[in-house]
C-alpha atoms as a PDB file:
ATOM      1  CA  UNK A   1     106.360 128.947 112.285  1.00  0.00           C
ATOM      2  CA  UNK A   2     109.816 128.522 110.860  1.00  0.00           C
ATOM      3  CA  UNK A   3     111.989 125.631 109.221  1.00  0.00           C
ATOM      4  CA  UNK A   4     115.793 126.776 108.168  1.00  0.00           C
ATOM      5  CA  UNK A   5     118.621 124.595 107.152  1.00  0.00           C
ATOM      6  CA  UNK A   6     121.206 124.229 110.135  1.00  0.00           C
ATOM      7  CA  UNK A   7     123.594 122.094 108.133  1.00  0.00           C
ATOM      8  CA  UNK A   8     123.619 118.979 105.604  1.00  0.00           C
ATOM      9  CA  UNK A   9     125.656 116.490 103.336  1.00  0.00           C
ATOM     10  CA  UNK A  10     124.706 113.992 101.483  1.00  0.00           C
ATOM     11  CA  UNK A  11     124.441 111.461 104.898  1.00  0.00           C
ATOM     12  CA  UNK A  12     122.534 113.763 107.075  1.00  0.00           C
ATOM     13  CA  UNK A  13     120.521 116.685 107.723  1.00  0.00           C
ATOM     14  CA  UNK A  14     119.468 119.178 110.562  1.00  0.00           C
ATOM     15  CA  UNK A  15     116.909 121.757 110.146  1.00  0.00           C
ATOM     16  CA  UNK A  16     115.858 124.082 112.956  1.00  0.00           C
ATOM     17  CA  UNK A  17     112.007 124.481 114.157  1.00  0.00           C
ATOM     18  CA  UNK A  18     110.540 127.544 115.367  1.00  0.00           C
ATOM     19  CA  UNK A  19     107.196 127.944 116.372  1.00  0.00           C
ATOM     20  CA  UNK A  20     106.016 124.377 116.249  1.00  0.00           C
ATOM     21  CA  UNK A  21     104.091 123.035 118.580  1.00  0.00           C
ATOM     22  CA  UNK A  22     106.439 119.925 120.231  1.00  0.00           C
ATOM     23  CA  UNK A  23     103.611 117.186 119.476  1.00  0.00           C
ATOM     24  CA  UNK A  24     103.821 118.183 116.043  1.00  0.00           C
ATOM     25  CA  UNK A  25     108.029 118.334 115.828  1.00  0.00           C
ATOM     26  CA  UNK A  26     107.826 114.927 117.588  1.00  0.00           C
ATOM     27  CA  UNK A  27     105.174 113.873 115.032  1.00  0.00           C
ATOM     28  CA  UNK A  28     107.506 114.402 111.806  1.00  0.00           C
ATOM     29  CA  UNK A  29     110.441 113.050 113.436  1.00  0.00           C
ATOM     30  CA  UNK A  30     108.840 109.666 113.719  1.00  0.00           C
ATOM     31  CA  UNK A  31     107.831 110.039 110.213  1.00  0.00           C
ATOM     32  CA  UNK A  32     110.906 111.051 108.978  1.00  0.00           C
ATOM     33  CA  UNK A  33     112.330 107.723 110.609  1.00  0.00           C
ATOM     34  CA  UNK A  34     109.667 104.905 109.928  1.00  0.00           C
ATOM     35  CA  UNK A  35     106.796 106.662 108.173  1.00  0.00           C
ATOM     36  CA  UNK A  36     108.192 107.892 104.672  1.00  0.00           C
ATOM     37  CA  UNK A  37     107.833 105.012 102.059  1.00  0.00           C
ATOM     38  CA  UNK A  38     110.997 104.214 100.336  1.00  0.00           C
ATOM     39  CA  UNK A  39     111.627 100.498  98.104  1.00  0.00           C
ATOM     40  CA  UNK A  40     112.875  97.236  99.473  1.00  0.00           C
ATOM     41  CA  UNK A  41     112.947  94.143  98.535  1.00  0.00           C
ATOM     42  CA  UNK A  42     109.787  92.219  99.578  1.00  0.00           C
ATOM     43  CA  UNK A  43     109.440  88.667  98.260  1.00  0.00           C
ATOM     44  CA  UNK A  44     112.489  86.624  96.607  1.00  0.00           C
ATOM     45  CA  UNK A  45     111.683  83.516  94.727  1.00  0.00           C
ATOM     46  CA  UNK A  46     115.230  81.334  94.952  1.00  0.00           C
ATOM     47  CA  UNK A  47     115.345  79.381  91.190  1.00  0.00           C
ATOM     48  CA  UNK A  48     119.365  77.991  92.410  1.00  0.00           C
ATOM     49  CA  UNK A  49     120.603  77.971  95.401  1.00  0.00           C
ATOM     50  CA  UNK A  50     123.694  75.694  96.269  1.00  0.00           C
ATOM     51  CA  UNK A  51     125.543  77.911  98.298  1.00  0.00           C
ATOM     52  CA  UNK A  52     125.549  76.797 102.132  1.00  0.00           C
ATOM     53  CA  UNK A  53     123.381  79.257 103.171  1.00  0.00           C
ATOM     54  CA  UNK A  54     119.348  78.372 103.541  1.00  0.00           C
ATOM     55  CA  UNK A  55     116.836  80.045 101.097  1.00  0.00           C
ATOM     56  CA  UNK A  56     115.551  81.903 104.162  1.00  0.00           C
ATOM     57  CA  UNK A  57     118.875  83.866 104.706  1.00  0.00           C
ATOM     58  CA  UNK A  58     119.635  84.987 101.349  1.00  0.00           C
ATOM     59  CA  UNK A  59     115.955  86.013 101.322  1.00  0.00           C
ATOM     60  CA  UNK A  60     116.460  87.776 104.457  1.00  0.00           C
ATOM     61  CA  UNK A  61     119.998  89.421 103.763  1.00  0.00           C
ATOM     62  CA  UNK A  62     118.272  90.766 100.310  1.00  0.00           C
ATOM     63  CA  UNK A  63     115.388  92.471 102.193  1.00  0.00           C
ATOM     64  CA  UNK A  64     117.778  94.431 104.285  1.00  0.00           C
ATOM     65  CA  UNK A  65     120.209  95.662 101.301  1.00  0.00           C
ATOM     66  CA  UNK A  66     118.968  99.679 101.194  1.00  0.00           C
ATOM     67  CA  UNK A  67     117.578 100.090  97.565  1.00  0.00           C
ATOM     68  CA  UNK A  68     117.536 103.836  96.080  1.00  0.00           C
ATOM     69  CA  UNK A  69     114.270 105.272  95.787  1.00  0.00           C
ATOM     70  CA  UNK A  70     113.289 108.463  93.107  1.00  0.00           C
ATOM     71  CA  UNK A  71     111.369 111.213  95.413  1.00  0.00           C
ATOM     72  CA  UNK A  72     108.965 111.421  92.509  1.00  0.00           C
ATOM     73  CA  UNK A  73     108.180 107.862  92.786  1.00  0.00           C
ATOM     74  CA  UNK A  74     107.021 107.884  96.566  1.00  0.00           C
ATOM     75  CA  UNK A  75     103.932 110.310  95.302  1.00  0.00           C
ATOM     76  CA  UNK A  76     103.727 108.418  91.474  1.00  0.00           C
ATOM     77  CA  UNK A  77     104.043 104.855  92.279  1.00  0.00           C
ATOM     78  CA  UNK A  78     101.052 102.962  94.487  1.00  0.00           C
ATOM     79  CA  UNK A  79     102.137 100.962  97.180  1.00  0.00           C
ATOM     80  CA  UNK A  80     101.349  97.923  94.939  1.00  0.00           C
ATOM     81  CA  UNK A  81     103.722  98.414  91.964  1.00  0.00           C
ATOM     82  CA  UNK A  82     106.771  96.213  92.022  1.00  0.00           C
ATOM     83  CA  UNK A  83     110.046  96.697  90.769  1.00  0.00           C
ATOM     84  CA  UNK A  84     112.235  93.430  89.627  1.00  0.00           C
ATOM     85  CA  UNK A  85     115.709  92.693  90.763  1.00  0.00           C
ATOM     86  CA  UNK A  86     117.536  89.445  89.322  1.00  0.00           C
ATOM     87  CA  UNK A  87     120.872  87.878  90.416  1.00  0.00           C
ATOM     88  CA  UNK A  88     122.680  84.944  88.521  1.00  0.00           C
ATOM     89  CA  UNK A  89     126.264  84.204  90.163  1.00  0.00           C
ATOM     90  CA  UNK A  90     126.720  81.769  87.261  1.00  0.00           C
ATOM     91  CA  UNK A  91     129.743  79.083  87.452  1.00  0.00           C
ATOM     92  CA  UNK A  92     132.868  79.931  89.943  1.00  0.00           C
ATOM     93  CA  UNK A  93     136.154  77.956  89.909  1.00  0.00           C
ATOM     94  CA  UNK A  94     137.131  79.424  93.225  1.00  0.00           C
ATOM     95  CA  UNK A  95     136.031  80.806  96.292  1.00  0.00           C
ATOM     96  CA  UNK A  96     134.287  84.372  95.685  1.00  0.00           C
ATOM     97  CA  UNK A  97     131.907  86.777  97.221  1.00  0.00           C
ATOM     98  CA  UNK A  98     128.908  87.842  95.473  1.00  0.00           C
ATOM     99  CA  UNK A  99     128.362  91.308  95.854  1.00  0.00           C
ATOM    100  CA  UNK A 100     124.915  93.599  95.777  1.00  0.00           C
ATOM    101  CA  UNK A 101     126.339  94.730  92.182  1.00  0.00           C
ATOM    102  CA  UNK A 102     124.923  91.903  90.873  1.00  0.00           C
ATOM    103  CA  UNK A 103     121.999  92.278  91.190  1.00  0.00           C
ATOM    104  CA  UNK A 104     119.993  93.582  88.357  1.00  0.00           C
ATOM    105  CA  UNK A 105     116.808  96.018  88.723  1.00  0.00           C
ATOM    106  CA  UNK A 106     114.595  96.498  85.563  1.00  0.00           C
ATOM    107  CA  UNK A 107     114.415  99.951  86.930  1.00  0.00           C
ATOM    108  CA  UNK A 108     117.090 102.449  86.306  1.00  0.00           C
ATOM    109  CA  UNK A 109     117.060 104.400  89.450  1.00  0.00           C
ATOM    110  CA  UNK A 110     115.731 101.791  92.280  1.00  0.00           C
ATOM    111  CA  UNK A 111     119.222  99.789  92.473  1.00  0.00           C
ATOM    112  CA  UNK A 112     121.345  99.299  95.941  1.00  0.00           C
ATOM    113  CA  UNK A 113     122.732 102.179  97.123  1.00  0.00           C
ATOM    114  CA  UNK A 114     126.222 100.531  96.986  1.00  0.00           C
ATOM    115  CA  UNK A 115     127.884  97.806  94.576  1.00  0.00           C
ATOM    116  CA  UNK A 116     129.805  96.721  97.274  1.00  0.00           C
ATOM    117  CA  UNK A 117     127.210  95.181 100.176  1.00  0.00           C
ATOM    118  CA  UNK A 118     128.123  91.180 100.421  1.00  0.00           C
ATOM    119  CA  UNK A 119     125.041  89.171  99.753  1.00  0.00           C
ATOM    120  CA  UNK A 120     127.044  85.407  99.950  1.00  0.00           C
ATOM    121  CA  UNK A 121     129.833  83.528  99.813  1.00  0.00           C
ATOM    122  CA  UNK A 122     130.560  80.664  97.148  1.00  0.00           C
ATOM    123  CA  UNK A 123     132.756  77.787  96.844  1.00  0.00           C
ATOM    124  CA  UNK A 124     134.117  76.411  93.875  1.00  0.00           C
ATOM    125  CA  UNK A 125     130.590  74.642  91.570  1.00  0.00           C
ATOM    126  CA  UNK A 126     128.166  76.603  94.183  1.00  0.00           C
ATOM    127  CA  UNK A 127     126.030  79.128  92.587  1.00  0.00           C
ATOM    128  CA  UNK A 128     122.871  80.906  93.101  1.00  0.00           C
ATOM    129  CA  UNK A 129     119.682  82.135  90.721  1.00  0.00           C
ATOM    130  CA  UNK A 130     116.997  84.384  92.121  1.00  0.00           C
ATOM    131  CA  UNK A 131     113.908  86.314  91.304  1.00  0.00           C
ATOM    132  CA  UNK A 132     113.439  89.686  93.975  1.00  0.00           C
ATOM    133  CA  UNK A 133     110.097  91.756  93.708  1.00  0.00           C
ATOM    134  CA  UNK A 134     110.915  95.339  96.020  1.00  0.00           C
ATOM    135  CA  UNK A 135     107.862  97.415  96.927  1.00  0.00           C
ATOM    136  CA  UNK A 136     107.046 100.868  98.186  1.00  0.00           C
ATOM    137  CA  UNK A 137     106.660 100.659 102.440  1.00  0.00           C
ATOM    138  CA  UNK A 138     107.118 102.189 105.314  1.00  0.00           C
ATOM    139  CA  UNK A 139     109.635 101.218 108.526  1.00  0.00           C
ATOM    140  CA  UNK A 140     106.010 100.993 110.601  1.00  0.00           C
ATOM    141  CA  UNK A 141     105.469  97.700 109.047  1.00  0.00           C
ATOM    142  CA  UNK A 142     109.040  96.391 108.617  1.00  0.00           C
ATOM    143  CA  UNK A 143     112.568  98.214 109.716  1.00  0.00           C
ATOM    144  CA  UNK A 144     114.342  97.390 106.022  1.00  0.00           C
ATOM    145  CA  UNK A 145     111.816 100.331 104.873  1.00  0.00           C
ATOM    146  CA  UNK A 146     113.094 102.816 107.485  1.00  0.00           C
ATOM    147  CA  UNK A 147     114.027 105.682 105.128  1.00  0.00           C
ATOM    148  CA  UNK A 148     116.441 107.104 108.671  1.00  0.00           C
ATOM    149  CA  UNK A 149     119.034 105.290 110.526  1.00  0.00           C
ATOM    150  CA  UNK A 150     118.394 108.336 113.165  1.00  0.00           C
ATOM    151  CA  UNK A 151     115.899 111.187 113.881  1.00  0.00           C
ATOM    152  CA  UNK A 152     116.028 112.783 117.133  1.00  0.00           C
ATOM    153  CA  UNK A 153     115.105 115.898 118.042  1.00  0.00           C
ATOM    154  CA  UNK A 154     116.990 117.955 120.994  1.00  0.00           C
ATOM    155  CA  UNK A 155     116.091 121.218 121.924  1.00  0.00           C
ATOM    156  CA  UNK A 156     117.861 124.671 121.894  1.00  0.00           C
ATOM    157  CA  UNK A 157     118.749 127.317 124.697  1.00  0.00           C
ATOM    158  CA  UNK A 158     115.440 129.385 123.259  1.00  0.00           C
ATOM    159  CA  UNK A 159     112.339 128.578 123.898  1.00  0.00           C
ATOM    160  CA  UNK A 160     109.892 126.734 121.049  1.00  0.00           C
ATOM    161  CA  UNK A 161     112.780 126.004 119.102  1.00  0.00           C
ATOM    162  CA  UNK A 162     114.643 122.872 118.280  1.00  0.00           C
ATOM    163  CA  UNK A 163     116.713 121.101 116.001  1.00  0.00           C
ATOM    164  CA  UNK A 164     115.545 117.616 114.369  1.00  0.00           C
ATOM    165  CA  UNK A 165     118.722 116.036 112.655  1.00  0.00           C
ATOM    166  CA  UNK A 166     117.857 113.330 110.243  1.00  0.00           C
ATOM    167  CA  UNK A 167     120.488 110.912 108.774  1.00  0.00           C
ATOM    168  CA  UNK A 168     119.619 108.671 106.034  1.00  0.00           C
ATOM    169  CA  UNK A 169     119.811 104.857 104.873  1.00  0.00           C
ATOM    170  CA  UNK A 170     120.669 105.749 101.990  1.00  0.00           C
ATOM    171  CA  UNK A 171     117.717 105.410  99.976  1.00  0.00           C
ATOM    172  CA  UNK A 172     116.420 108.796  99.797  1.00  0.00           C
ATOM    173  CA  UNK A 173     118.500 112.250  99.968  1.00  0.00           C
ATOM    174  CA  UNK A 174     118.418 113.719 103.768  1.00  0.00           C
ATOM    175  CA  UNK A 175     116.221 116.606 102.806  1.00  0.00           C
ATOM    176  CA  UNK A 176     113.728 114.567 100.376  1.00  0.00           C
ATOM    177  CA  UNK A 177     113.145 112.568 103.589  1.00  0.00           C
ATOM    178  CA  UNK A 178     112.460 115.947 105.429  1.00  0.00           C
ATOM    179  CA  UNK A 179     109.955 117.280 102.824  1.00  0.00           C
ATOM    180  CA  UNK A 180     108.428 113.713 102.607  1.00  0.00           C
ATOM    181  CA  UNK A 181     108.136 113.907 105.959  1.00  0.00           C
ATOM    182  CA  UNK A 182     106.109 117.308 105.812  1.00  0.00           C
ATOM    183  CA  UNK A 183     103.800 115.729 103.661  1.00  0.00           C
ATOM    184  CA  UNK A 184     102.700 113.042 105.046  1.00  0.00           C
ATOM    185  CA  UNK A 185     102.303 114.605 108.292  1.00  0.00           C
ATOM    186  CA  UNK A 186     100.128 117.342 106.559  1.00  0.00           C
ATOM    187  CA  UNK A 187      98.249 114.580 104.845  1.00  0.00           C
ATOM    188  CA  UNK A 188      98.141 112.184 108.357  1.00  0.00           C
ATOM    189  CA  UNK A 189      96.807 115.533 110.020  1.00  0.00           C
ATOM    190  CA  UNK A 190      93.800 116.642 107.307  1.00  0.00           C
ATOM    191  CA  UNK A 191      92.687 112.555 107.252  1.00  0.00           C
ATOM    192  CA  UNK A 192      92.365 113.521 111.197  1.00  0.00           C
ATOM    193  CA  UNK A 193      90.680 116.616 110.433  1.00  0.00           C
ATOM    194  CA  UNK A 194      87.770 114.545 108.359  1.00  0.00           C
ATOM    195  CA  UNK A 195      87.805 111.625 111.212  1.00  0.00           C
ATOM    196  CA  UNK A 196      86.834 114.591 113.803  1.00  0.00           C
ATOM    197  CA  UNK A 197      84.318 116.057 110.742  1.00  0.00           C
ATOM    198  CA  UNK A 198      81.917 113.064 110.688  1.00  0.00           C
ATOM    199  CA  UNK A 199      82.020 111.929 113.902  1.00  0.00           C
ATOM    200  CA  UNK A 200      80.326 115.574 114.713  1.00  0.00           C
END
């Protein structure tokens, strides 16, 4: 069994599998898509909101702005710890667009992966105040924690090999999402091992 590097940048990735059984290549590329656990934003609590969109769509449009998340962290941090974001738009005078560079994390790594995703628009004396808790999770229970826009895997011209090619939200590097990936597969498969164990 084999993994090599095909080719990578800091959007996507493509490694090359040799030897590995195709139920098990299949497995990792689903995890490498929905089953790595990277931060977003889970519950908002909206202290000011005059703008003219409803509570529920701010709340909604924060969930799905991608959020950086440490490679450490996915291994350190339970499932349970929470990470605040704030946003105060204060006073306007004018029309402007509030952008995902306001909002604040008390965290210095998990932040948006851009300062320049739109969150809202405001009219002149319309402003908005909120409170945002992210959380560790996985894309199996909601797609704003998908770690990978894509990961397919297409095979080569020789046999047992393929290439999976994984491109990223945005949250985690391409290859920290492959080795992630690894991991919990290895971890998926020895809980399976245990299962099988005590049922004998």
């Amino acid at each position: 069994m084999s993994l090599q590097i095909v080719n990578q940048d800091e959007q996507k990735i493509s490694v090359k599998l040799q030897g590995i059984p195709l139920q098990y290549a299949n497995a990792l590329r689903r995890i490498c898509l929905n089953g790595v656990p990277i931060f977003a934003i889970d519950t908002v609590d909206i202290l000011e909101n005059s703008s003219i969109i409803a509570d529920e769509g701010i709340a909604h449009r924060l969930g799905l702005i991608p959020l950086k998340t440490e490679f450490s962290s996915i291994e350190s941090k339970n499932e349970s710890d929470r990470i605040l974001l704030t946003l105060d738009s204060g006073n306007t005078d004018e029309t402007r667009t509030v952008f995902s560079d306001e909002l604040k994390s008390n965290d210095s790594f998990v932040k948006p992966i851009s300062d320049k995703i739109p969150i809202v628009t405001l009219a002149p004396d319309q402003k908005i105040r909120i409170e945002a808790h992210a959380k560790l999770g996985r894309g199996t229970e909601h797609a704003k924690w998908n770690s990978s826009n894509i990961a397919t895997l297409t095979d080569t011209n020789k046999d047992d090999e393929r290439i999976l090619t994984v491109e990223t939200t945005g949250a985690l590097e391409p290859k920290h999402i492959i080795l992630a990936g690894i991991n919990e597969l290895s971890s998926r498969l020895d809980s399976f091992k245990e299962i099988i164990s005590d049922l004998k």
